[in-house]
PDB file of N, CA and C in Angstrom:
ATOM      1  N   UNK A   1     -69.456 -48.232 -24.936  1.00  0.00           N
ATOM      2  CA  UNK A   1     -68.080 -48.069 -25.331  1.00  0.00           C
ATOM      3  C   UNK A   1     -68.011 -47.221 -26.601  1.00  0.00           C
ATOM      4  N   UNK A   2     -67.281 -46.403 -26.836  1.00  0.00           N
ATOM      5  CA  UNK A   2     -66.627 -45.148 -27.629  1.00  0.00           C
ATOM      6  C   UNK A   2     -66.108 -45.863 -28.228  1.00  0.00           C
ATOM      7  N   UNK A   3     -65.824 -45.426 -29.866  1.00  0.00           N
ATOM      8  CA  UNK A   3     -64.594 -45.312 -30.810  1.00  0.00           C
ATOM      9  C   UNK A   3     -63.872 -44.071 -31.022  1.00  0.00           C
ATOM     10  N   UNK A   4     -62.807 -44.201 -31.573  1.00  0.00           N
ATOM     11  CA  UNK A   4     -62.475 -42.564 -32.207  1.00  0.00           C
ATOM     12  C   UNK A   4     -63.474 -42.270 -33.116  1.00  0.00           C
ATOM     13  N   UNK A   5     -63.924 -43.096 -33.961  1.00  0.00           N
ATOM     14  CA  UNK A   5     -64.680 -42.378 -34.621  1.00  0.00           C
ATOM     15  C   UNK A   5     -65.880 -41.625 -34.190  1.00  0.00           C
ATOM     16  N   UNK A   6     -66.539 -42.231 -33.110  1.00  0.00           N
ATOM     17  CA  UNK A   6     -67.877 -41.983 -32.181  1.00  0.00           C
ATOM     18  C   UNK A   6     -67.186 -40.134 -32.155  1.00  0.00           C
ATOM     19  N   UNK A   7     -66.083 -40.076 -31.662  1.00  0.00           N
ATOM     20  CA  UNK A   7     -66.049 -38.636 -31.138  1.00  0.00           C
ATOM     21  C   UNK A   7     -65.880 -37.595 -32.045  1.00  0.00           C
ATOM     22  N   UNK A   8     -65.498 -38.096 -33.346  1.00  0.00           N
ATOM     23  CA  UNK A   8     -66.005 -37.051 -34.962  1.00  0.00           C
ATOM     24  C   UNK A   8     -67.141 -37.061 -35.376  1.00  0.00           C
ATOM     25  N   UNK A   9     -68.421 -37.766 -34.695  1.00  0.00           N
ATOM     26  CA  UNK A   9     -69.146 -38.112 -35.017  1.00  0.00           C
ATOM     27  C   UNK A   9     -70.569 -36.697 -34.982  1.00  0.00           C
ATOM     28  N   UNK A  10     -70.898 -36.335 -35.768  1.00  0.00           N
ATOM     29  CA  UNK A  10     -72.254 -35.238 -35.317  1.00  0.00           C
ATOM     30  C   UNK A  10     -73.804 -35.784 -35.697  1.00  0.00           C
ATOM     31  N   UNK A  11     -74.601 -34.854 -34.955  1.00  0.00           N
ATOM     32  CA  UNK A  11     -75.610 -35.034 -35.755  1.00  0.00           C
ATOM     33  C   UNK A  11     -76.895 -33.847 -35.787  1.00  0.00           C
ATOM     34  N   UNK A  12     -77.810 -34.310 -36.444  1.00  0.00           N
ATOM     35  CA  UNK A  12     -78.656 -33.039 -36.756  1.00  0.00           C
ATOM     36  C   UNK A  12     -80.168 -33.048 -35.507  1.00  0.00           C
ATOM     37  N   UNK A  13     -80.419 -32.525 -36.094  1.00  0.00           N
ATOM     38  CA  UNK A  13     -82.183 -32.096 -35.049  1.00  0.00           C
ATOM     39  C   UNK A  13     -82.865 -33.440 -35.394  1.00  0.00           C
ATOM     40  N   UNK A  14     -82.557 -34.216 -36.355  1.00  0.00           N
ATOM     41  CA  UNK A  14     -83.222 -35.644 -36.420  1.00  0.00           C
ATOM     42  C   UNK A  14     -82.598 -36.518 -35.787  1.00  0.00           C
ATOM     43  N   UNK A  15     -81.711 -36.649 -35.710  1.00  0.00           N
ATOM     44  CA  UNK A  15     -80.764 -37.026 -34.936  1.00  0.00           C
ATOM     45  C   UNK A  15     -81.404 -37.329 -33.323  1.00  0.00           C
ATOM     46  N   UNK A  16     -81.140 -36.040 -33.183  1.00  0.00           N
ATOM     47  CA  UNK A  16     -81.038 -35.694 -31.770  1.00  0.00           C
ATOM     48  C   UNK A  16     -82.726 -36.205 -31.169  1.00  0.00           C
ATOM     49  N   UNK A  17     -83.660 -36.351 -31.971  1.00  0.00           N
ATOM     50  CA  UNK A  17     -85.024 -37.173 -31.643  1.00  0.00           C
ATOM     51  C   UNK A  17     -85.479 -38.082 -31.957  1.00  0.00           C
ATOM     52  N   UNK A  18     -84.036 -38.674 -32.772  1.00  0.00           N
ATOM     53  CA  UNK A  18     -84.007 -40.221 -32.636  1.00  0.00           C
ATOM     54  C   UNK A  18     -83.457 -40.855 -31.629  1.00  0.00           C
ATOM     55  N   UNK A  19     -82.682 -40.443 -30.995  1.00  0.00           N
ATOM     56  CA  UNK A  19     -81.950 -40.984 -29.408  1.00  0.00           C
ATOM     57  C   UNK A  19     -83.242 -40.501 -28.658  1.00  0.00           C
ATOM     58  N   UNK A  20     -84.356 -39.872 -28.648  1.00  0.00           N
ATOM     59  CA  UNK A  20     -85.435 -39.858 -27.839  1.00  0.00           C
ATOM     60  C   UNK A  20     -85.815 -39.102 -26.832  1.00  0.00           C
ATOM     61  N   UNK A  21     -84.931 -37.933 -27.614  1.00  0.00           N
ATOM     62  CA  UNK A  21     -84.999 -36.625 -26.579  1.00  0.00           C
ATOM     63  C   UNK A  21     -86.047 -35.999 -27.444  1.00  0.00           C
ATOM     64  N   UNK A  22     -87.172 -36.286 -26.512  1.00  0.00           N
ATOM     65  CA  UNK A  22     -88.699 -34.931 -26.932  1.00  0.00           C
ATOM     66  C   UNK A  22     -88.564 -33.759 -26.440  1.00  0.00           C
ATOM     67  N   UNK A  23     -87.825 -33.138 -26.638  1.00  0.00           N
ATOM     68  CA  UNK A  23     -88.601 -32.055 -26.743  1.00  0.00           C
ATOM     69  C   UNK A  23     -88.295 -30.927 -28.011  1.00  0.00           C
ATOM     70  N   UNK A  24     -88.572 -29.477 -27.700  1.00  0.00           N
ATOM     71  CA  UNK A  24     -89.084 -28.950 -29.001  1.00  0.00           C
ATOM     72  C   UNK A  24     -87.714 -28.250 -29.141  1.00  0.00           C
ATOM     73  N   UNK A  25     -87.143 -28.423 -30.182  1.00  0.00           N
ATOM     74  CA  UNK A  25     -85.859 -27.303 -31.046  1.00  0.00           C
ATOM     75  C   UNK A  25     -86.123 -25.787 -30.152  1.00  0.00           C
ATOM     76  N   UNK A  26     -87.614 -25.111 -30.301  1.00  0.00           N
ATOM     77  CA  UNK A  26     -86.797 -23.917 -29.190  1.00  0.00           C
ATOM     78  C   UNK A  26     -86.491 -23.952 -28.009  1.00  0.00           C
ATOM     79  N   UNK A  27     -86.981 -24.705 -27.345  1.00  0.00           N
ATOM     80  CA  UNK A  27     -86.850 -24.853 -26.202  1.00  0.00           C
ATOM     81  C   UNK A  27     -85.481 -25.641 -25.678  1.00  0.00           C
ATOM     82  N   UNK A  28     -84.930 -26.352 -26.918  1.00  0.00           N
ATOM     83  CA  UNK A  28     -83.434 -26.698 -26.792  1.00  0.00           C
ATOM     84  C   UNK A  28     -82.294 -25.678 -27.351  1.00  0.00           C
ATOM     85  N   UNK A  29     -82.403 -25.261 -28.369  1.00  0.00           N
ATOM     86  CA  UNK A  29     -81.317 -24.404 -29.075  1.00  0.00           C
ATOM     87  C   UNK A  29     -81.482 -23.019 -27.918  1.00  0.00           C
ATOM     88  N   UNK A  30     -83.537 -22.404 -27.793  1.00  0.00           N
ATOM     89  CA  UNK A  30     -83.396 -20.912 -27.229  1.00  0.00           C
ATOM     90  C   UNK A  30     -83.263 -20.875 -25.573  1.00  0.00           C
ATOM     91  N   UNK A  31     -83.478 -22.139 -24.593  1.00  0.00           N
ATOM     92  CA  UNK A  31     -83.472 -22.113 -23.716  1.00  0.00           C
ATOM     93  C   UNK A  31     -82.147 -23.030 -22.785  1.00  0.00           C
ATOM     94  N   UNK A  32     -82.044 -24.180 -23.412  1.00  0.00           N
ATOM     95  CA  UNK A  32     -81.343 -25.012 -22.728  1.00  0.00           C
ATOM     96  C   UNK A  32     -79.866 -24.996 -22.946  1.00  0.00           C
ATOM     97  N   UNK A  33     -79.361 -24.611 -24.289  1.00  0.00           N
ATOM     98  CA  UNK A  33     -78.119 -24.488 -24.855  1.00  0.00           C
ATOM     99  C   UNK A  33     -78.203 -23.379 -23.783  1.00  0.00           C
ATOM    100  N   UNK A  34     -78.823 -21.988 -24.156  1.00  0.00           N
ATOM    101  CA  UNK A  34     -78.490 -20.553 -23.595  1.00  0.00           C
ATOM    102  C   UNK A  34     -78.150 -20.888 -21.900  1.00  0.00           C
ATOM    103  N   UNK A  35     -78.545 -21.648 -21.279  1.00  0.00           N
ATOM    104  CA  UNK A  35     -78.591 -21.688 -19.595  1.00  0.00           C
ATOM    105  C   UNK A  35     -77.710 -22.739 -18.964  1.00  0.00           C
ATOM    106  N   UNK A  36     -76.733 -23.302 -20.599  1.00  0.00           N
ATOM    107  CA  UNK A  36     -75.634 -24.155 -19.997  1.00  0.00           C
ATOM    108  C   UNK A  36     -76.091 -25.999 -19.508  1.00  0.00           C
ATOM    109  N   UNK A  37     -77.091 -26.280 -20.053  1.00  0.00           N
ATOM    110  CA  UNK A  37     -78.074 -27.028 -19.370  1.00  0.00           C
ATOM    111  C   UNK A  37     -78.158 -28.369 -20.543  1.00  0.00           C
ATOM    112  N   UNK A  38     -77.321 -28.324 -21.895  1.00  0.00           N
ATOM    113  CA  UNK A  38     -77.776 -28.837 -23.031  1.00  0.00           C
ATOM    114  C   UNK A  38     -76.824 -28.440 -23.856  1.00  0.00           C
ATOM    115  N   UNK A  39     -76.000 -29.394 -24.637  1.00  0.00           N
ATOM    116  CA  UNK A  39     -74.375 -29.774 -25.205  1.00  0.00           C
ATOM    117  C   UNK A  39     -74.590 -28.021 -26.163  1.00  0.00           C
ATOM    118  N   UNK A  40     -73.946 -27.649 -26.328  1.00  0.00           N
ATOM    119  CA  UNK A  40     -74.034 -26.779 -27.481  1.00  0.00           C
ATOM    120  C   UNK A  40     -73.866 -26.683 -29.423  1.00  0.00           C
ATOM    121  N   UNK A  41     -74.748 -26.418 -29.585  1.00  0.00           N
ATOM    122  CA  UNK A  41     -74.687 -26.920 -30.818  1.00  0.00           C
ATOM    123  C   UNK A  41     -74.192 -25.953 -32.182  1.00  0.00           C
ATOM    124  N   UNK A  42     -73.932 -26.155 -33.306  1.00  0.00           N
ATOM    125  CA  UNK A  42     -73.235 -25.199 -34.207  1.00  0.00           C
ATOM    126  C   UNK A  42     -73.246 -25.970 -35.586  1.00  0.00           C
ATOM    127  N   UNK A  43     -73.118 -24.271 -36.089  1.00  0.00           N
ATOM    128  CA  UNK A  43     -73.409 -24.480 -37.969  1.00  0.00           C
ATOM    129  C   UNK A  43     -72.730 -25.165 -38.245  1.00  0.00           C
ATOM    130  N   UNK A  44     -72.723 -26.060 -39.492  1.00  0.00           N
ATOM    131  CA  UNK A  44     -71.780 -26.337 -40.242  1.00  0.00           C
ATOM    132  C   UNK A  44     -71.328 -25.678 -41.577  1.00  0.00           C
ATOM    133  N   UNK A  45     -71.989 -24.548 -41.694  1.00  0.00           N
ATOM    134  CA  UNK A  45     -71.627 -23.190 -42.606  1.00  0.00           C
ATOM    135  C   UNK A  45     -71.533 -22.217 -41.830  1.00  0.00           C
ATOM    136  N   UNK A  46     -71.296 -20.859 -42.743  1.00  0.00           N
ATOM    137  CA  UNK A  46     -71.443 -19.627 -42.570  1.00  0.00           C
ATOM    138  C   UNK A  46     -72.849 -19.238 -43.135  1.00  0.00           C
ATOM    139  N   UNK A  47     -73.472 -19.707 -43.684  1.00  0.00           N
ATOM    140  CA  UNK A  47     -75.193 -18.966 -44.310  1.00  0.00           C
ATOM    141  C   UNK A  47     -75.689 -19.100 -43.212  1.00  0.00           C
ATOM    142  N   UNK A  48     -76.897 -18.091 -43.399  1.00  0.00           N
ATOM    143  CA  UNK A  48     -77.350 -18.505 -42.442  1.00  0.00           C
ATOM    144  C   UNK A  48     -78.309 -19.482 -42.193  1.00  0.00           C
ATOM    145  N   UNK A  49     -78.641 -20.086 -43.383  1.00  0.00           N
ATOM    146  CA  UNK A  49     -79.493 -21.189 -43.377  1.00  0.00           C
ATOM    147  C   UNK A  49     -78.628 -22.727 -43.053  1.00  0.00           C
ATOM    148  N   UNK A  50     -77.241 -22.954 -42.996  1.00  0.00           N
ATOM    149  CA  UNK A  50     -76.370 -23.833 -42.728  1.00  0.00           C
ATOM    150  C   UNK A  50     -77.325 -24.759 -41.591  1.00  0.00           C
ATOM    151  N   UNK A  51     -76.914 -25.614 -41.641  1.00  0.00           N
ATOM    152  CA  UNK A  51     -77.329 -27.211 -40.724  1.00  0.00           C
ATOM    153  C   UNK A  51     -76.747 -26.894 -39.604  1.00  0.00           C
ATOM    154  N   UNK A  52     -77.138 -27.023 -38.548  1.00  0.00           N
ATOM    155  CA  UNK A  52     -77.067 -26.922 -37.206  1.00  0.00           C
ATOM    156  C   UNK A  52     -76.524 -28.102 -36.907  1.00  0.00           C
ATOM    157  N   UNK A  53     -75.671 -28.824 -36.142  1.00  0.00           N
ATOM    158  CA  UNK A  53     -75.219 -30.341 -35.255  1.00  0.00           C
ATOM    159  C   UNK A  53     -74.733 -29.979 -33.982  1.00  0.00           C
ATOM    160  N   UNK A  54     -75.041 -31.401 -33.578  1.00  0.00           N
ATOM    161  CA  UNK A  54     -74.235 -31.432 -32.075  1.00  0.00           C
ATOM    162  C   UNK A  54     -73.208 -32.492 -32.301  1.00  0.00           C
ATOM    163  N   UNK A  55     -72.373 -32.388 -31.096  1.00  0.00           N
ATOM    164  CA  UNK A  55     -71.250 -33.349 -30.916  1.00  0.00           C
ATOM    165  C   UNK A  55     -72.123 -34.768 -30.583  1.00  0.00           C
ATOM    166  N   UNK A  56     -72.290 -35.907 -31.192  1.00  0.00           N
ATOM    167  CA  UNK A  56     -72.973 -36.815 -30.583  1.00  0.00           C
ATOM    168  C   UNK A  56     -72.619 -37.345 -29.222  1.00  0.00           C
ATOM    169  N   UNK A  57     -71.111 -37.637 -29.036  1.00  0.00           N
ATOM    170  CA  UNK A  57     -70.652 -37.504 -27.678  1.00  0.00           C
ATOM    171  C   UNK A  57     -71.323 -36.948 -26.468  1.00  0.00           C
ATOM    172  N   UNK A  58     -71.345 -35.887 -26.798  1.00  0.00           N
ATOM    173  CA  UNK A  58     -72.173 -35.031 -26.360  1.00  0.00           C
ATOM    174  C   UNK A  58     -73.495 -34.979 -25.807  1.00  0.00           C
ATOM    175  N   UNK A  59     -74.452 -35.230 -27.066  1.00  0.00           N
ATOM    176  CA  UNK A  59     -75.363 -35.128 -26.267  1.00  0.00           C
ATOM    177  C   UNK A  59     -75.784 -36.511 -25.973  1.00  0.00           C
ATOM    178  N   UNK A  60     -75.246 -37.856 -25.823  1.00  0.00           N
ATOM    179  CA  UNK A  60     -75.077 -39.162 -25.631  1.00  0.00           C
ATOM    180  C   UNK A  60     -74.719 -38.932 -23.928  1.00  0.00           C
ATOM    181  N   UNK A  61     -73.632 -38.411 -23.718  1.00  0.00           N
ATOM    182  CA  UNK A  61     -73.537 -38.221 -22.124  1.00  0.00           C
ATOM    183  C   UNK A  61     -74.150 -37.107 -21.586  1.00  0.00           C
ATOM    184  N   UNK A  62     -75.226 -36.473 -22.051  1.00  0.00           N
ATOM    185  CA  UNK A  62     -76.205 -35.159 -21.599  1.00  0.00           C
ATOM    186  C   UNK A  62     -77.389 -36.447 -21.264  1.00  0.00           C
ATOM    187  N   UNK A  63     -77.403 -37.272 -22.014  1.00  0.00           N
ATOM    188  CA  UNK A  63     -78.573 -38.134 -22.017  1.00  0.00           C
ATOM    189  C   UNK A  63     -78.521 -39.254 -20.588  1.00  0.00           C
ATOM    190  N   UNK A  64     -77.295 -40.089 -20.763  1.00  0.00           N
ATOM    191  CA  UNK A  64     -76.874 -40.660 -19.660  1.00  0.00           C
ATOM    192  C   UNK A  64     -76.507 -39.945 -18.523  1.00  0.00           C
ATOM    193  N   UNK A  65     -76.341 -38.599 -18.350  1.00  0.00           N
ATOM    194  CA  UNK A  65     -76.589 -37.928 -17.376  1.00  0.00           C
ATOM    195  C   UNK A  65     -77.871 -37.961 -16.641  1.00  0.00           C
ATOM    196  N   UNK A  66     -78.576 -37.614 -17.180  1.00  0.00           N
ATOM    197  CA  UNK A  66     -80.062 -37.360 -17.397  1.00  0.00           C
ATOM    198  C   UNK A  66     -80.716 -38.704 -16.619  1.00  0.00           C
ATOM    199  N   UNK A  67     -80.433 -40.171 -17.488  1.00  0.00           N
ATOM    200  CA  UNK A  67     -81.346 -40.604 -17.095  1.00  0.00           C
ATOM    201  C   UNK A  67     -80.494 -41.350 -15.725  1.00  0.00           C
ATOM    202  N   UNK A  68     -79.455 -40.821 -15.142  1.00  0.00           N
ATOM    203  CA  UNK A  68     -79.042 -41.584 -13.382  1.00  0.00           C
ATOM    204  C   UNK A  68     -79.413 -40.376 -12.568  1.00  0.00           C
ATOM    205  N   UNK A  69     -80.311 -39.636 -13.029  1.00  0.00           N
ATOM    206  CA  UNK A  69     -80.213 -38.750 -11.952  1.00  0.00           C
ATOM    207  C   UNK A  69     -81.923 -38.476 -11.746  1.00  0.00           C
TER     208      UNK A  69
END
């Protein structure tokens, strides 16, 4: 079960391999984002060194996708 808050909710590349998705940052940001396959993710600046997040929503039902199929 969701809150509103759940759906403002982001998180980072630590994040995202603490819910227990192994595998490797390029192969998620350069392959899986690019092929539609994996939530899309975005700066939270303009530098270009800015923090990267995903929608946790997001990749929470990429995950439960994942594991009924």
């Amino acid at each position: 079960m969701t809150t509103e808050d759940d759906d403002k909710r982001v998180i980072t590349w630590k994040g995202i391999k603490a819910l227990g998705i192994d595998l490797s940052r390029p192969h998620v940001t350069q392959r899986l984002e690019k092929q539609g396959k994996f939530p899309k993710g975005f700066k939270l600046g303009t530098h270009t060194n800015s923090r990267r997040v995903w929608w946790r929503r997001e990749v929470i039902a990429w995950l439960e996708a994942h594991a009924s199929s």
